[in-house]
Protein backbone atom coordinates (compact mmCIF):
# COMPACT_ATOMS: atom_id res chain seq x y z
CA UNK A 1 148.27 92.44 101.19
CA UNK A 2 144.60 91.82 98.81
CA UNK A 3 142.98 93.30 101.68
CA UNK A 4 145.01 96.50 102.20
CA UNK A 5 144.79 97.01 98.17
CA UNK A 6 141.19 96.55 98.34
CA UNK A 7 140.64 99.07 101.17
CA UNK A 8 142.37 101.42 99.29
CA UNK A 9 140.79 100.33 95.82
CA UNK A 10 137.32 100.95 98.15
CA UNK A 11 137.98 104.30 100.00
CA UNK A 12 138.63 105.88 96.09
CA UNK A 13 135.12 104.43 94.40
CA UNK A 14 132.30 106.85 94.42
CA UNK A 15 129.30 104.59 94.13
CA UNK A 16 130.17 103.24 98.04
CA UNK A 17 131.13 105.15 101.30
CA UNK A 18 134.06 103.11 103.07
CA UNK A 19 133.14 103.60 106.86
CA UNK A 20 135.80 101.87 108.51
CA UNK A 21 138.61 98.44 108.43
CA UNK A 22 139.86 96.30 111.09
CA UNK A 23 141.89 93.06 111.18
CA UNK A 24 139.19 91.02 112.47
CA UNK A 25 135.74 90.31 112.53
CA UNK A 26 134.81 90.62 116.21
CA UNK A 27 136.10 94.08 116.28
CA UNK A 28 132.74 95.18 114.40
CA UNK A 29 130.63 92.23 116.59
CA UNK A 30 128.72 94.62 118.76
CA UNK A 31 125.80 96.62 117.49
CA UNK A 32 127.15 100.61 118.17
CA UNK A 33 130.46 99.18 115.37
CA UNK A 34 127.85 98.08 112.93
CA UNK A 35 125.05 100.93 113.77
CA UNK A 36 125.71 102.70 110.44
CA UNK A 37 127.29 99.91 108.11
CA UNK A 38 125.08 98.37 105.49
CA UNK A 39 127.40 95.90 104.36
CA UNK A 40 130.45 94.24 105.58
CA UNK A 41 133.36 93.13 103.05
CA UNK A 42 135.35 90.20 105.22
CA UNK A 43 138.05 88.17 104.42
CA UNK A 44 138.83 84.87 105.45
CA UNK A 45 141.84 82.21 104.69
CA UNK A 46 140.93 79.73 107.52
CA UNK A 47 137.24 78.41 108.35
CA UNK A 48 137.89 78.45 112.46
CA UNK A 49 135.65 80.76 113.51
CA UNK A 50 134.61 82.63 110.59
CA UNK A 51 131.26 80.89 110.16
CA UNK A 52 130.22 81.20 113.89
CA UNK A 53 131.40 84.90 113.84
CA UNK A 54 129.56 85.48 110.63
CA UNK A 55 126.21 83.81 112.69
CA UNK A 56 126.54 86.42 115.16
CA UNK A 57 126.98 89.38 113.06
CA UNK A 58 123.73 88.35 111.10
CA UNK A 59 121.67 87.89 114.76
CA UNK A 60 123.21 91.26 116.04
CA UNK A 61 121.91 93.15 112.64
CA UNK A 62 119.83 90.60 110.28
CA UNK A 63 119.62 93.34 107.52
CA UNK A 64 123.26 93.35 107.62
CA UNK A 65 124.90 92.19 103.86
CA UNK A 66 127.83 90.05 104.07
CA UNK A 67 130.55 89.59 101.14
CA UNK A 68 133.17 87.17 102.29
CA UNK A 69 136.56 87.50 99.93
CA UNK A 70 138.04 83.94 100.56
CA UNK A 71 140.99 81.86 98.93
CA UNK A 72 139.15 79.94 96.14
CA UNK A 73 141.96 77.29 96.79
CA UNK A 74 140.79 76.56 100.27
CA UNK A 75 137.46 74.71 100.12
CA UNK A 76 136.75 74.22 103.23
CA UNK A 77 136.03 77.28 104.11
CA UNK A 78 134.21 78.17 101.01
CA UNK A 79 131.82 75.62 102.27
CA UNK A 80 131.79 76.97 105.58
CA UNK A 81 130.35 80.39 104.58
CA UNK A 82 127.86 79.35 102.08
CA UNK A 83 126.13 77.31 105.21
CA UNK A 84 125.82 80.71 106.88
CA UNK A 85 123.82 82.19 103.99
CA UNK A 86 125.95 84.84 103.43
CA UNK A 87 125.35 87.12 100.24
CA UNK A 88 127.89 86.79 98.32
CA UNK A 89 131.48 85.10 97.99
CA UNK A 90 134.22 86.21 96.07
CA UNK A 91 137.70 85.11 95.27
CA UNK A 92 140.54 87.17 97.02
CA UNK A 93 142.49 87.87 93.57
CA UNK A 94 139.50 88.41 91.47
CA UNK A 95 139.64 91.08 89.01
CA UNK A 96 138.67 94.76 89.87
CA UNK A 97 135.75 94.38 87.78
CA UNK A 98 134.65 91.50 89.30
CA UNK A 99 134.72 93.20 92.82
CA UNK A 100 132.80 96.42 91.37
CA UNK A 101 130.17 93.89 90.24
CA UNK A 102 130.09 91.76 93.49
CA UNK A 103 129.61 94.80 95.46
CA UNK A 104 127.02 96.58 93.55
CA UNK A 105 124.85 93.40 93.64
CA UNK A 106 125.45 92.43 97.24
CA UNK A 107 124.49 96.09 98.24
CA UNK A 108 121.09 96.08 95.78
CA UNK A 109 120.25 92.69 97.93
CA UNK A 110 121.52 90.29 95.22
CA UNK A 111 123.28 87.19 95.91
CA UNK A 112 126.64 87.00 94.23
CA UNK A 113 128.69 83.71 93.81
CA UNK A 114 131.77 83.97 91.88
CA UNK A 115 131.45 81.59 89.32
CA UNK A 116 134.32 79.88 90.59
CA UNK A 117 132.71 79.37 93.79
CA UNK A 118 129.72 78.21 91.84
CA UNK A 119 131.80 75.27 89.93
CA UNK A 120 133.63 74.31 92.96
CA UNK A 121 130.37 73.97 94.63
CA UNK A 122 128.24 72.46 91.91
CA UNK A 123 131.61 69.19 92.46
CA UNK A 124 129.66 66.83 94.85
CA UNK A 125 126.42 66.82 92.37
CA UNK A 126 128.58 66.38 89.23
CA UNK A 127 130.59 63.79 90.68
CA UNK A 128 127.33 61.88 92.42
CA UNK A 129 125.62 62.16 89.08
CA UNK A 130 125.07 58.41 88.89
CA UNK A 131 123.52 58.28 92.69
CA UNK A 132 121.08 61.40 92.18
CA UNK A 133 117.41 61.65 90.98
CA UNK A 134 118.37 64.85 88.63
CA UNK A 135 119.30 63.75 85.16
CA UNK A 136 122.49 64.47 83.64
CA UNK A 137 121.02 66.06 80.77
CA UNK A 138 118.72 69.80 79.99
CA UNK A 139 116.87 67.69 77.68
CA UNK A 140 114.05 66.80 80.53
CA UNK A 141 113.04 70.74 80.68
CA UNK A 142 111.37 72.79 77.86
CA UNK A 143 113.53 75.90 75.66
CA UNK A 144 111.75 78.46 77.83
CA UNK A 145 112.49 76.67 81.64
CA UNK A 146 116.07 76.44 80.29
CA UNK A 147 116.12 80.26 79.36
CA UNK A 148 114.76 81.12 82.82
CA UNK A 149 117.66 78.45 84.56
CA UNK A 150 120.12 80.34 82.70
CA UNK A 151 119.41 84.06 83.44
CA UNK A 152 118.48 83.26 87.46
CA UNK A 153 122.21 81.55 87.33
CA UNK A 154 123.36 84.96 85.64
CA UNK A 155 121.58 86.83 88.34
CA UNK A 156 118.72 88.22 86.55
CA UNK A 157 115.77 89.60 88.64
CA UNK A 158 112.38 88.07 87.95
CA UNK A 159 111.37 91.56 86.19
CA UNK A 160 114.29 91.18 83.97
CA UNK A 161 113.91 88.07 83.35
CA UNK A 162 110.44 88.82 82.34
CA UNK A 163 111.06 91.65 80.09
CA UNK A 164 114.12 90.00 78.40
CA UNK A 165 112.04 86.94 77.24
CA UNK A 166 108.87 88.96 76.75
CA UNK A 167 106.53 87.16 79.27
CA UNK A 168 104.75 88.26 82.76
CA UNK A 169 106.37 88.10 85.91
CA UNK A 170 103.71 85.42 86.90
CA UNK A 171 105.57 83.16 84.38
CA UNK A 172 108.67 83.73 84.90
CA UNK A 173 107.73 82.68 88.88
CA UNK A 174 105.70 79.59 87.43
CA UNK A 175 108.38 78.12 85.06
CA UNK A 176 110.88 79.06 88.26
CA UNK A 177 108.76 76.86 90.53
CA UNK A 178 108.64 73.92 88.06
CA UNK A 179 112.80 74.11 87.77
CA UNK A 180 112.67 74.02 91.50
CA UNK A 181 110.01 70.84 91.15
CA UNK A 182 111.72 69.10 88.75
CA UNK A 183 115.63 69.78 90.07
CA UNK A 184 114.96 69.39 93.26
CA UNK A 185 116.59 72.74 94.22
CA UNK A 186 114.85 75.18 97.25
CA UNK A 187 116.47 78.31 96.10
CA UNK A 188 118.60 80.19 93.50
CA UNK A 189 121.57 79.21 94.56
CA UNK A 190 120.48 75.61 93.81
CA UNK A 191 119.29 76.13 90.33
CA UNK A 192 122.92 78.03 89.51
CA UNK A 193 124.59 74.56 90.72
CA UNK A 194 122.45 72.41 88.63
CA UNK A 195 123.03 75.01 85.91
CA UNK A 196 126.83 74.82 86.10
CA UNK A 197 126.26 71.00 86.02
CA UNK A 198 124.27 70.84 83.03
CA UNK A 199 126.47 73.38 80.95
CA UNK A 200 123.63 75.79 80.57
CA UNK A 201 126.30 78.37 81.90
């Protein structure tokens, strides 16, 4: 039912082109299906097979982008798409805004992670607190590292970030390397967590 309203919501918005639906993902598995898609909308209520399906999609076309709609009550297979790096995760019944926004940043190359995703994800480090290296408190970075944390959690480009706090790019990249130093993160999607965790969103 959320996907046929969504199909319809999608085939009526100006800022995309809706090339095609089907029921399931291995109908668009072989490269001539995906030829001229730039980004694939999927949704999934059980984790059996999506994540190896999504894996193959991704070696067929690489510059493929990948927003999986999933039910934010079923965790386990939220946590089977975010191991397949896809771009972006959104709950089934979000709002219409929140799709708009979710697609626009998926197709500029932006990862987008509902914020409910986010939380649900950020669980195991809250709840291991006591067991992890990472202290439980922002007081360990400076004002301006906690500035950057919180706009790369909103999704702010290093340019933006740059131009919203009035420094160089090469700073913004600098403080972002200490935050991954000193949280112990590897990417963005690791300093959003640890910004969920510490309140700073």
């Amino acid at each position: 039912m959320e996907r046929e309203a969504i199909a319809y919501w999608l085939s009526k918005q100006a800022f995309l082109g809706l090339k095609r639906k089907g029921n399931r993902l291995p109908e668009v598995s072989n490269p001539c299906s995906l030829n001229d898609i730039e980004m694939l909308i999927a949704f999934t209520y059980h984790a059996a097979d999506t994540a190896q399906q999504i894996v193959h999609l991704r070696k067929i076309k690489p510059s493929l982008k990948i927003l999986i709609a999933v039910d934010i009550e079923n965790t386990d297979t939220i946590s089977e798409v975010v191991h397949c790096s896809v771009h972006g995760i959104i709950d089934v019944h979000a709002q219409v805004e929140e799709w708009e926004w979710a697609i626009k940043s998926v197709s500029q190359g932006k990862v987008y992670y509902a914020q409910q995703v986010m939380k649900l994800l950020a669980g195991p480090i809250i709840h291991n607190a006591e067991n992890q290296s990472i202290p439980a408190s922002k007081h360990f970075l400076s004002k301006r590292e906690i500035e950057v944390l919180m706009l790369v959690a909103s999704e702010y480009s290093t340019n933006r970030i740059a131009d919203k706090l009035f420094i160089s790019s090469k700073t913004v990249e600098s403080h972002r390397r200490n935050l991954f130093q000193k949280l112990g993160v590897k990417n963005s999607v690791g300093l959003t967590k640890v910004a969920v965790r510490l309140g700073v969103i």
